[in-house]
ModelCIF file with pLDDT and N, C-alpha, C, O atoms, coordinates in Angstrom:
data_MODEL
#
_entry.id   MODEL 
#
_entity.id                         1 
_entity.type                       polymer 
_entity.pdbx_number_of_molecules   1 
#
_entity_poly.entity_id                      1 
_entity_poly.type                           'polypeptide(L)' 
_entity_poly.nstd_linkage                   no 
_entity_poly.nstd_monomer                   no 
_entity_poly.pdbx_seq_one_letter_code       
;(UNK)(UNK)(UNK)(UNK)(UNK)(UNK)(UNK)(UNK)(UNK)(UNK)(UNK)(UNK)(UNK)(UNK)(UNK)(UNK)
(UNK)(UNK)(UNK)(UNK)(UNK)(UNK)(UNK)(UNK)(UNK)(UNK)(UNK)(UNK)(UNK)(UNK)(UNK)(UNK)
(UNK)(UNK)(UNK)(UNK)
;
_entity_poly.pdbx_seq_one_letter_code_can   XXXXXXXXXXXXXXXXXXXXXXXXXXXXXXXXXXXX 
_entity_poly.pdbx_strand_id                 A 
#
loop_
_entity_poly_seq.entity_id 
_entity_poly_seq.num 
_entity_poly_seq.mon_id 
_entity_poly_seq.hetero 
1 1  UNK n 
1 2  UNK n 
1 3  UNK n 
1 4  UNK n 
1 5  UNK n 
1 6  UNK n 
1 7  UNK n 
1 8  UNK n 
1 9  UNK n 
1 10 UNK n 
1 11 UNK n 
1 12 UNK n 
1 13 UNK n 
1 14 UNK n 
1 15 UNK n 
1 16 UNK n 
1 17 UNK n 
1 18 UNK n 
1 19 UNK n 
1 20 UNK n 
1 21 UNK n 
1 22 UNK n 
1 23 UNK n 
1 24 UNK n 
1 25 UNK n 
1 26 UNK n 
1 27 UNK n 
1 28 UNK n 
1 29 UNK n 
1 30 UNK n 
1 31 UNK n 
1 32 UNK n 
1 33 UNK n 
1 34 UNK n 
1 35 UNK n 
1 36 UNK n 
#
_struct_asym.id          A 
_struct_asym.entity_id   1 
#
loop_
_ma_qa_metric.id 
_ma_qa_metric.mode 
_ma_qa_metric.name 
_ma_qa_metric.software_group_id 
_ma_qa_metric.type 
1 global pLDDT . pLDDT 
2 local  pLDDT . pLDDT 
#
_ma_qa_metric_global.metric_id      1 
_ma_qa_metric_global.metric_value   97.42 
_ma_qa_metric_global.model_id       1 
_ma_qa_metric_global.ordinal_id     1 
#
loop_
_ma_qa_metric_local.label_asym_id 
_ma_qa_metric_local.label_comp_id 
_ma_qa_metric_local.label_seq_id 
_ma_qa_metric_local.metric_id 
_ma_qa_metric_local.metric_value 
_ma_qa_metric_local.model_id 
_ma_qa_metric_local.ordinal_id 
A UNK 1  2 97.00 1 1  
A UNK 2  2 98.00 1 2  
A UNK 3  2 98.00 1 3  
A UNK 4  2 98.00 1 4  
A UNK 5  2 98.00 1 5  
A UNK 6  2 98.00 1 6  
A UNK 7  2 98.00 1 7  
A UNK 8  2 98.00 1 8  
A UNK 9  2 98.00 1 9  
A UNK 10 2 97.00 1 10 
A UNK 11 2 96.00 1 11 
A UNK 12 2 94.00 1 12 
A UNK 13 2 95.00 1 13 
A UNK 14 2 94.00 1 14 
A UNK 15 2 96.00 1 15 
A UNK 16 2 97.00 1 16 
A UNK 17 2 97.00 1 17 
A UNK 18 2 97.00 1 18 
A UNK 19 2 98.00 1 19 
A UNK 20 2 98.00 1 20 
A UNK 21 2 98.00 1 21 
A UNK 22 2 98.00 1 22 
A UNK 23 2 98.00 1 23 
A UNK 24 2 98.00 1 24 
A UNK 25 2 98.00 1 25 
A UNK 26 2 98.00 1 26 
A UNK 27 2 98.00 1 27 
A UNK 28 2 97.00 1 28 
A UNK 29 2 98.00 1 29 
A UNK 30 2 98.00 1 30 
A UNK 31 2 98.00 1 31 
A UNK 32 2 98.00 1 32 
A UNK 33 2 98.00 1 33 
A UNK 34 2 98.00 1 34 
A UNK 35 2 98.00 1 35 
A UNK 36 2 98.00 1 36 
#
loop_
_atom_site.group_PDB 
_atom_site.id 
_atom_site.type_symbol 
_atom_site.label_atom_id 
_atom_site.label_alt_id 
_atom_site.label_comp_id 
_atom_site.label_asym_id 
_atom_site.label_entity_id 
_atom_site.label_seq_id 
_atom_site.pdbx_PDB_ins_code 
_atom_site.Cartn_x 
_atom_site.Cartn_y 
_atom_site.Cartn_z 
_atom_site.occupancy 
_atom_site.B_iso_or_equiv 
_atom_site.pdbx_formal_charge 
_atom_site.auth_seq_id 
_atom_site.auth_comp_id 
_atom_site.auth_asym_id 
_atom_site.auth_atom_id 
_atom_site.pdbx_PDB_model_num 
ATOM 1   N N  . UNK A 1 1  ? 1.122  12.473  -10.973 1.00 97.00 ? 1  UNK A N  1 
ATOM 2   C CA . UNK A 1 1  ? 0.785  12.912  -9.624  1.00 97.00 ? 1  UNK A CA 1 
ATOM 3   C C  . UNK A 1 1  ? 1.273  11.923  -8.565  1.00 97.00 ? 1  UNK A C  1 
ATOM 4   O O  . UNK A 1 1  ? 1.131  10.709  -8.710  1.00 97.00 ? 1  UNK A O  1 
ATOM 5   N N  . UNK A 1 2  ? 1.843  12.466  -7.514  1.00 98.00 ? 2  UNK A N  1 
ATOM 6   C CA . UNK A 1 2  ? 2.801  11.718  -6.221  1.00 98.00 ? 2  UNK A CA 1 
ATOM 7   C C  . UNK A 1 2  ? 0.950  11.540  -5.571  1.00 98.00 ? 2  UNK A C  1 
ATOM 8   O O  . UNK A 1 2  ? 0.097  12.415  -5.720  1.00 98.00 ? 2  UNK A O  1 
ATOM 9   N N  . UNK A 1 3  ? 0.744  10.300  -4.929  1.00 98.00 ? 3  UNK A N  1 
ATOM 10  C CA . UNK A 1 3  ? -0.776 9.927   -3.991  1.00 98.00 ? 3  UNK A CA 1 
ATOM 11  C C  . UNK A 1 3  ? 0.272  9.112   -3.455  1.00 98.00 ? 3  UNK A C  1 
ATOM 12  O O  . UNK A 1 3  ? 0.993  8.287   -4.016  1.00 98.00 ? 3  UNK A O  1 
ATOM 13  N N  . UNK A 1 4  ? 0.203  9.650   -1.784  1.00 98.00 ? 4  UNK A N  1 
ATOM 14  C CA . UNK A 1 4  ? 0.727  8.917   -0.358  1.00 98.00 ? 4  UNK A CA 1 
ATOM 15  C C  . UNK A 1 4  ? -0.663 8.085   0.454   1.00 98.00 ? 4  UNK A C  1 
ATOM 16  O O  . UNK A 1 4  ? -1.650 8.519   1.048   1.00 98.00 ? 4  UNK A O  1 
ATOM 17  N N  . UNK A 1 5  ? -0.257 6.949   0.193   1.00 98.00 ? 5  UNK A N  1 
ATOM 18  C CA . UNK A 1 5  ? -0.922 5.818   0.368   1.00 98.00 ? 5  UNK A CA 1 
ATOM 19  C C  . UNK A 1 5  ? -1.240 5.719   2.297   1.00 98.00 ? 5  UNK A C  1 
ATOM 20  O O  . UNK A 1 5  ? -0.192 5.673   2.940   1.00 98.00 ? 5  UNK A O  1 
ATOM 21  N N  . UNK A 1 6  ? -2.180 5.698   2.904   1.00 98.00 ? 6  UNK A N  1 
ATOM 22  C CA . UNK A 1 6  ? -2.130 5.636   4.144   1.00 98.00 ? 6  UNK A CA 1 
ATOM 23  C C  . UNK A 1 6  ? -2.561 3.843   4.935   1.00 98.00 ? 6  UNK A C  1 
ATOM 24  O O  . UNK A 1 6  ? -3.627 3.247   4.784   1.00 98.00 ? 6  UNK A O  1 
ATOM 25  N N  . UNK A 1 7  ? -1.409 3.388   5.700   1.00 98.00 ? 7  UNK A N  1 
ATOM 26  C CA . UNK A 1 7  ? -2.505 2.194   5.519   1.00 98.00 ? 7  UNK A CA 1 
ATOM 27  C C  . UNK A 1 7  ? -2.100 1.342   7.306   1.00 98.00 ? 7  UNK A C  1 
ATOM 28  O O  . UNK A 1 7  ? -1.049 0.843   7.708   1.00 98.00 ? 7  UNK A O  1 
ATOM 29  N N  . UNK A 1 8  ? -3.288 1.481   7.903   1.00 98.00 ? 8  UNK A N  1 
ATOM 30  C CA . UNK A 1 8  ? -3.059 1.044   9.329   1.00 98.00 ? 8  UNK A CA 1 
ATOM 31  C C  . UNK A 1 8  ? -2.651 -0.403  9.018   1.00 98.00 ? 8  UNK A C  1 
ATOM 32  O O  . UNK A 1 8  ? -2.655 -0.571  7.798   1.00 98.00 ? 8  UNK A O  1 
ATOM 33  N N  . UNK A 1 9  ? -2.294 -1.524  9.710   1.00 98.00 ? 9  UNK A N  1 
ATOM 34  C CA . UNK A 1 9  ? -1.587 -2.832  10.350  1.00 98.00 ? 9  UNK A CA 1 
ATOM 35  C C  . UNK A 1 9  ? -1.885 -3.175  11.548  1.00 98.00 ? 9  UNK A C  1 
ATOM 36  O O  . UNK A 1 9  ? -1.531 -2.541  12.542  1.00 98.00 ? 9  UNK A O  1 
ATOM 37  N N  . UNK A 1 10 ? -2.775 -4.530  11.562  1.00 97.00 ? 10 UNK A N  1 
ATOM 38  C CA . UNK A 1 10 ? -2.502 -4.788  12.981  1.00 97.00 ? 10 UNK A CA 1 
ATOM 39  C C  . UNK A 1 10 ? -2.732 -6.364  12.271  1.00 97.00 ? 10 UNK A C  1 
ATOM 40  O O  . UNK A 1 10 ? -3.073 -6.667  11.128  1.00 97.00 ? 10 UNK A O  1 
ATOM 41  N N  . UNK A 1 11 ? -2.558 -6.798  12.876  1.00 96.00 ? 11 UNK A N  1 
ATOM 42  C CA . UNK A 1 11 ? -2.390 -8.530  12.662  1.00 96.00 ? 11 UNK A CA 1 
ATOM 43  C C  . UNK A 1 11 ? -2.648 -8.873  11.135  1.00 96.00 ? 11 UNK A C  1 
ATOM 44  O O  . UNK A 1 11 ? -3.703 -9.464  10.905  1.00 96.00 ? 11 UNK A O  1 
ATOM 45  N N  . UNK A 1 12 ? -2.164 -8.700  10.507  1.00 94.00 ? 12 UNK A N  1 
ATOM 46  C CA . UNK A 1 12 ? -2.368 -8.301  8.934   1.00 94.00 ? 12 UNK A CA 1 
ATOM 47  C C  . UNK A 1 12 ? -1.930 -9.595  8.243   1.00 94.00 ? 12 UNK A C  1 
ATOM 48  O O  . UNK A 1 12 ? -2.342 -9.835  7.108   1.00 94.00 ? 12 UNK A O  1 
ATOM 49  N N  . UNK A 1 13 ? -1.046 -10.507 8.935   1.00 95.00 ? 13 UNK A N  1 
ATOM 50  C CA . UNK A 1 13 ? 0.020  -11.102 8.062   1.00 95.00 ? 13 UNK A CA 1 
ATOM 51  C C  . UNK A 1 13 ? -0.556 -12.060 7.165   1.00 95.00 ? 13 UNK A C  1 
ATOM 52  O O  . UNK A 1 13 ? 0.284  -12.557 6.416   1.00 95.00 ? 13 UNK A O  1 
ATOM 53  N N  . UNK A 1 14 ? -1.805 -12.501 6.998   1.00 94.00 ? 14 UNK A N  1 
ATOM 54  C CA . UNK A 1 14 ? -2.116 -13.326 6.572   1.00 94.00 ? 14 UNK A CA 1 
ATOM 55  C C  . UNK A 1 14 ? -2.593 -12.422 4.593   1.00 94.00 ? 14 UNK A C  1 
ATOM 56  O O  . UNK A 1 14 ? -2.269 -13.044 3.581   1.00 94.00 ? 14 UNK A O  1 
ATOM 57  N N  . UNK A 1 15 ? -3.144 -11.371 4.507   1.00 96.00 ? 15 UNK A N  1 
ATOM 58  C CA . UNK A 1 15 ? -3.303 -10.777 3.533   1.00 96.00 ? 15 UNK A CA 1 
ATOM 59  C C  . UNK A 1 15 ? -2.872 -9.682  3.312   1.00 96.00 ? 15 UNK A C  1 
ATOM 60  O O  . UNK A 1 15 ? -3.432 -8.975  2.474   1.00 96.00 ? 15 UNK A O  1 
ATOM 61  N N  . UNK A 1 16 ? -1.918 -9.307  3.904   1.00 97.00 ? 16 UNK A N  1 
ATOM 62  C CA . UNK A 1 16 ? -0.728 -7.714  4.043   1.00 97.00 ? 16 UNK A CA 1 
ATOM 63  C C  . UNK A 1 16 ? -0.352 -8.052  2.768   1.00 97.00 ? 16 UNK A C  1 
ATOM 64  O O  . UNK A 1 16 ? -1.184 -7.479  2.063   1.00 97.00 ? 16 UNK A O  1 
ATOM 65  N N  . UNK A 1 17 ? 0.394  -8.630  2.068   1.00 97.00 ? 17 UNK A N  1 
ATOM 66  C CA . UNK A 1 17 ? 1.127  -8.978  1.313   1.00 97.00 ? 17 UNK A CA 1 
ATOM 67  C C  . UNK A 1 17 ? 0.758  -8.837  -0.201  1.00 97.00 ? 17 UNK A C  1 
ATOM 68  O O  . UNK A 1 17 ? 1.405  -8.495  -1.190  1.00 97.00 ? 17 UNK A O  1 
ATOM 69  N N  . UNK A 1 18 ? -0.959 -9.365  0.071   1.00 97.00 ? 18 UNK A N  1 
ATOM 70  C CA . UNK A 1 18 ? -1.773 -9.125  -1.246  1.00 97.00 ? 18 UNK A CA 1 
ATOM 71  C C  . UNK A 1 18 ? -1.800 -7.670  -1.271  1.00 97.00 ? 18 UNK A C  1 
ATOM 72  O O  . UNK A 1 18 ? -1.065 -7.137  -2.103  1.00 97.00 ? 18 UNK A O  1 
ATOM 73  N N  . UNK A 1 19 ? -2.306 -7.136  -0.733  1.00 98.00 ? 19 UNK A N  1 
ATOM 74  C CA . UNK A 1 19 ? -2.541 -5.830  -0.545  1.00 98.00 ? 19 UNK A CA 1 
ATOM 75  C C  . UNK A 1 19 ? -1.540 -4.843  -1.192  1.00 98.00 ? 19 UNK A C  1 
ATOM 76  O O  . UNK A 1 19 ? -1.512 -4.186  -2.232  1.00 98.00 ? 19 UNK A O  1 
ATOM 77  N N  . UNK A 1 20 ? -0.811 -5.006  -0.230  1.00 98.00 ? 20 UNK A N  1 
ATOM 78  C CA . UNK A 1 20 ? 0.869  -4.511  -0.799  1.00 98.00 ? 20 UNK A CA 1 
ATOM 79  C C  . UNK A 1 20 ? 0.984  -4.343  -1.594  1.00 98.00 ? 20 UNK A C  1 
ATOM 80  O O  . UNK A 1 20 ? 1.170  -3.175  -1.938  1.00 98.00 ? 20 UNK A O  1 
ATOM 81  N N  . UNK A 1 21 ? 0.964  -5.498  -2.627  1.00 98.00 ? 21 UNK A N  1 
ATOM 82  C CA . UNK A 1 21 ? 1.380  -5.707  -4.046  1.00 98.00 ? 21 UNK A CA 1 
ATOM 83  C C  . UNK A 1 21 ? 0.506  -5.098  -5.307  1.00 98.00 ? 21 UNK A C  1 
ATOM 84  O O  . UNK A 1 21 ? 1.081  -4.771  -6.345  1.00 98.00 ? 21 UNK A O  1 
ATOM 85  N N  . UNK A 1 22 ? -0.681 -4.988  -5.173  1.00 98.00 ? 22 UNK A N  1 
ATOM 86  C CA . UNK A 1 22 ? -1.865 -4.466  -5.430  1.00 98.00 ? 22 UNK A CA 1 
ATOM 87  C C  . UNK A 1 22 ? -1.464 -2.962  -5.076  1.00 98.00 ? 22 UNK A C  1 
ATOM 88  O O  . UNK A 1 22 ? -1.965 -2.245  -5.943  1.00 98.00 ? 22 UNK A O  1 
ATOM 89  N N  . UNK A 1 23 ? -0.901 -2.357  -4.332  1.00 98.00 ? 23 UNK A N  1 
ATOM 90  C CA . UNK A 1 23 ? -1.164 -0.741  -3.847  1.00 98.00 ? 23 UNK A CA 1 
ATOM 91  C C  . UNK A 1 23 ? 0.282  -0.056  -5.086  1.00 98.00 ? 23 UNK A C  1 
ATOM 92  O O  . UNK A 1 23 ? 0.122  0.891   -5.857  1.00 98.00 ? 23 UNK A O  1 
ATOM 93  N N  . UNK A 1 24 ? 1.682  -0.939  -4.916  1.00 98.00 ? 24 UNK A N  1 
ATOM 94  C CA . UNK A 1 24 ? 2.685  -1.307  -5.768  1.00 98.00 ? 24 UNK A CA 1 
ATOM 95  C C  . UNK A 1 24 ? 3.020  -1.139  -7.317  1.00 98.00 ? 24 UNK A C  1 
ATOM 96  O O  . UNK A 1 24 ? 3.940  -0.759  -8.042  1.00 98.00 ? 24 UNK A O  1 
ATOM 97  N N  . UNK A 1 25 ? 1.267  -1.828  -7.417  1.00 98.00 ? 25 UNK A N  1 
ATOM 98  C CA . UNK A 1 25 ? 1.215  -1.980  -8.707  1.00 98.00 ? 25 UNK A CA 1 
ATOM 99  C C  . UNK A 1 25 ? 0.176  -0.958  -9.650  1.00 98.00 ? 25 UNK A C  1 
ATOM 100 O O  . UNK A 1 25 ? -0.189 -1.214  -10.798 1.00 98.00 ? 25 UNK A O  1 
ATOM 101 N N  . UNK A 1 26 ? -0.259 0.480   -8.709  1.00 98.00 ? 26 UNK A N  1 
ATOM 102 C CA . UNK A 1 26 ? -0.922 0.802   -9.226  1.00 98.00 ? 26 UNK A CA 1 
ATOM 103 C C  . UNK A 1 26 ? -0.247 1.353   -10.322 1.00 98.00 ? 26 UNK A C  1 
ATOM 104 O O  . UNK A 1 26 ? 0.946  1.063   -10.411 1.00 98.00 ? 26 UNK A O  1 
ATOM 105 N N  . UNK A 1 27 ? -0.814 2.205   -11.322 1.00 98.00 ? 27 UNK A N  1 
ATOM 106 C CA . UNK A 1 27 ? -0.552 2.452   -12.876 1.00 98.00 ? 27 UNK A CA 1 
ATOM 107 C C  . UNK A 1 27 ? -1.123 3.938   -12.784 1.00 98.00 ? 27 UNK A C  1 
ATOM 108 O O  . UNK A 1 27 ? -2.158 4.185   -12.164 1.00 98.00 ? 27 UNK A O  1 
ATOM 109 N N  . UNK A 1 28 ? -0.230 5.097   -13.573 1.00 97.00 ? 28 UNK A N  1 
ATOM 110 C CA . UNK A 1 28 ? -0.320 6.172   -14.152 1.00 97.00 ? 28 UNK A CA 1 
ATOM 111 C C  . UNK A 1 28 ? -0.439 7.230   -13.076 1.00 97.00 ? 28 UNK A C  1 
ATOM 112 O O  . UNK A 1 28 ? -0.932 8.325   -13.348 1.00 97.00 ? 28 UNK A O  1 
ATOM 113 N N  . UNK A 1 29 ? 0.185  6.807   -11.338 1.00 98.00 ? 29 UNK A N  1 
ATOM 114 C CA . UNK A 1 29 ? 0.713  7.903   -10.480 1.00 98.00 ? 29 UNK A CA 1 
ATOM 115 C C  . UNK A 1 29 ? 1.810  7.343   -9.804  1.00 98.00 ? 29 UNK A C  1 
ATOM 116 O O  . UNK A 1 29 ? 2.109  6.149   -9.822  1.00 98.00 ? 29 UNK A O  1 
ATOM 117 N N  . UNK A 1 30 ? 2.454  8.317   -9.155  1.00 98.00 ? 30 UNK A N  1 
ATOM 118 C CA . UNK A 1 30 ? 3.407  7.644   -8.440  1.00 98.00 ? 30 UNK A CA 1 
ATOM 119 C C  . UNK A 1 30 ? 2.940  7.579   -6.550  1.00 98.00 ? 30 UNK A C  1 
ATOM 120 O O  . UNK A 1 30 ? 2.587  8.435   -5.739  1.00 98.00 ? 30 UNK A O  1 
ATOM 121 N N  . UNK A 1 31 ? 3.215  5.888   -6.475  1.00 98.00 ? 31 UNK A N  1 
ATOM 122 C CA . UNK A 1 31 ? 2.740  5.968   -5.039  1.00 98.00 ? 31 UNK A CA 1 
ATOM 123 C C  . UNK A 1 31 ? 3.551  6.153   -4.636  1.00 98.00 ? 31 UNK A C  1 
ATOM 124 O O  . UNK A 1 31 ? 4.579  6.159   -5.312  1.00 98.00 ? 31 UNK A O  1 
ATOM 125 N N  . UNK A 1 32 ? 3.567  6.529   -2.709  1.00 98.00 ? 32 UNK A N  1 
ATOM 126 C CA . UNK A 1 32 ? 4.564  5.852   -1.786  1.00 98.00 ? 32 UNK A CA 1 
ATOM 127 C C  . UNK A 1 32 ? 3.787  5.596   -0.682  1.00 98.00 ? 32 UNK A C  1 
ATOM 128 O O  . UNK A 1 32 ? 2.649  6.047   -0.811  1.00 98.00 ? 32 UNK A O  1 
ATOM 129 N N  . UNK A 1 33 ? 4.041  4.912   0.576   1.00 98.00 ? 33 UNK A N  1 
ATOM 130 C CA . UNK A 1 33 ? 3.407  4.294   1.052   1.00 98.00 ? 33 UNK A CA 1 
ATOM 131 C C  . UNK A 1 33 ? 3.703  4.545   2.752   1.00 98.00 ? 33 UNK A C  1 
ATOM 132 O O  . UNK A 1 33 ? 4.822  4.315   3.210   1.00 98.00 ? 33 UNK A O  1 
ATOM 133 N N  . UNK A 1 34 ? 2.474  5.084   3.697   1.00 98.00 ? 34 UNK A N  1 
ATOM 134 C CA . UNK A 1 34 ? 3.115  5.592   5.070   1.00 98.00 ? 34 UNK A CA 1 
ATOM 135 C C  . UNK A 1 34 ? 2.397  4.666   5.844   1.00 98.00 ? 34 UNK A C  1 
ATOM 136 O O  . UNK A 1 34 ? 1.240  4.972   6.132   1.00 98.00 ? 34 UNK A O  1 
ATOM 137 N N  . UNK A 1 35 ? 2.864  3.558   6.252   1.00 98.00 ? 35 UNK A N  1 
ATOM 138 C CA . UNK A 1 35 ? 2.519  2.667   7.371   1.00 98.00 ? 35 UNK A CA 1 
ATOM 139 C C  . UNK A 1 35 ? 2.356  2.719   8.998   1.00 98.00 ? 35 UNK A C  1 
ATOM 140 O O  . UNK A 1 35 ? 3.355  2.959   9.675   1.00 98.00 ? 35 UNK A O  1 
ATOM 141 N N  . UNK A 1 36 ? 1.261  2.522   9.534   1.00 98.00 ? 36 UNK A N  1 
ATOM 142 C CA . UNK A 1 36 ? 1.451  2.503   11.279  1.00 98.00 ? 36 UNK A CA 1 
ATOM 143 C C  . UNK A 1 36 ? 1.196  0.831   11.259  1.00 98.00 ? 36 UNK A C  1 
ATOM 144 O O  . UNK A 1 36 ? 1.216  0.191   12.311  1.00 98.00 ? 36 UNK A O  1 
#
């Protein structure tokens, strides 16, 4: 199953990255990812 990931940003930079990688790495769907 395709799950489109929704994920607001605003001064993020300090833990965006964890996050990211974590959303990336989920297992047994396929993400993609729609950023504001």
């Amino acid at each position: 199953k395709h799950v489109q990931v929704l994920l607001s940003a605003y001064n993020g930079e300090k833990y965006l990255p964890q996050q990211l990688d974590s959303i990336l790495a989920q297992e047994g769907v396929r993400v993609s990812l729609l950023i504001r």
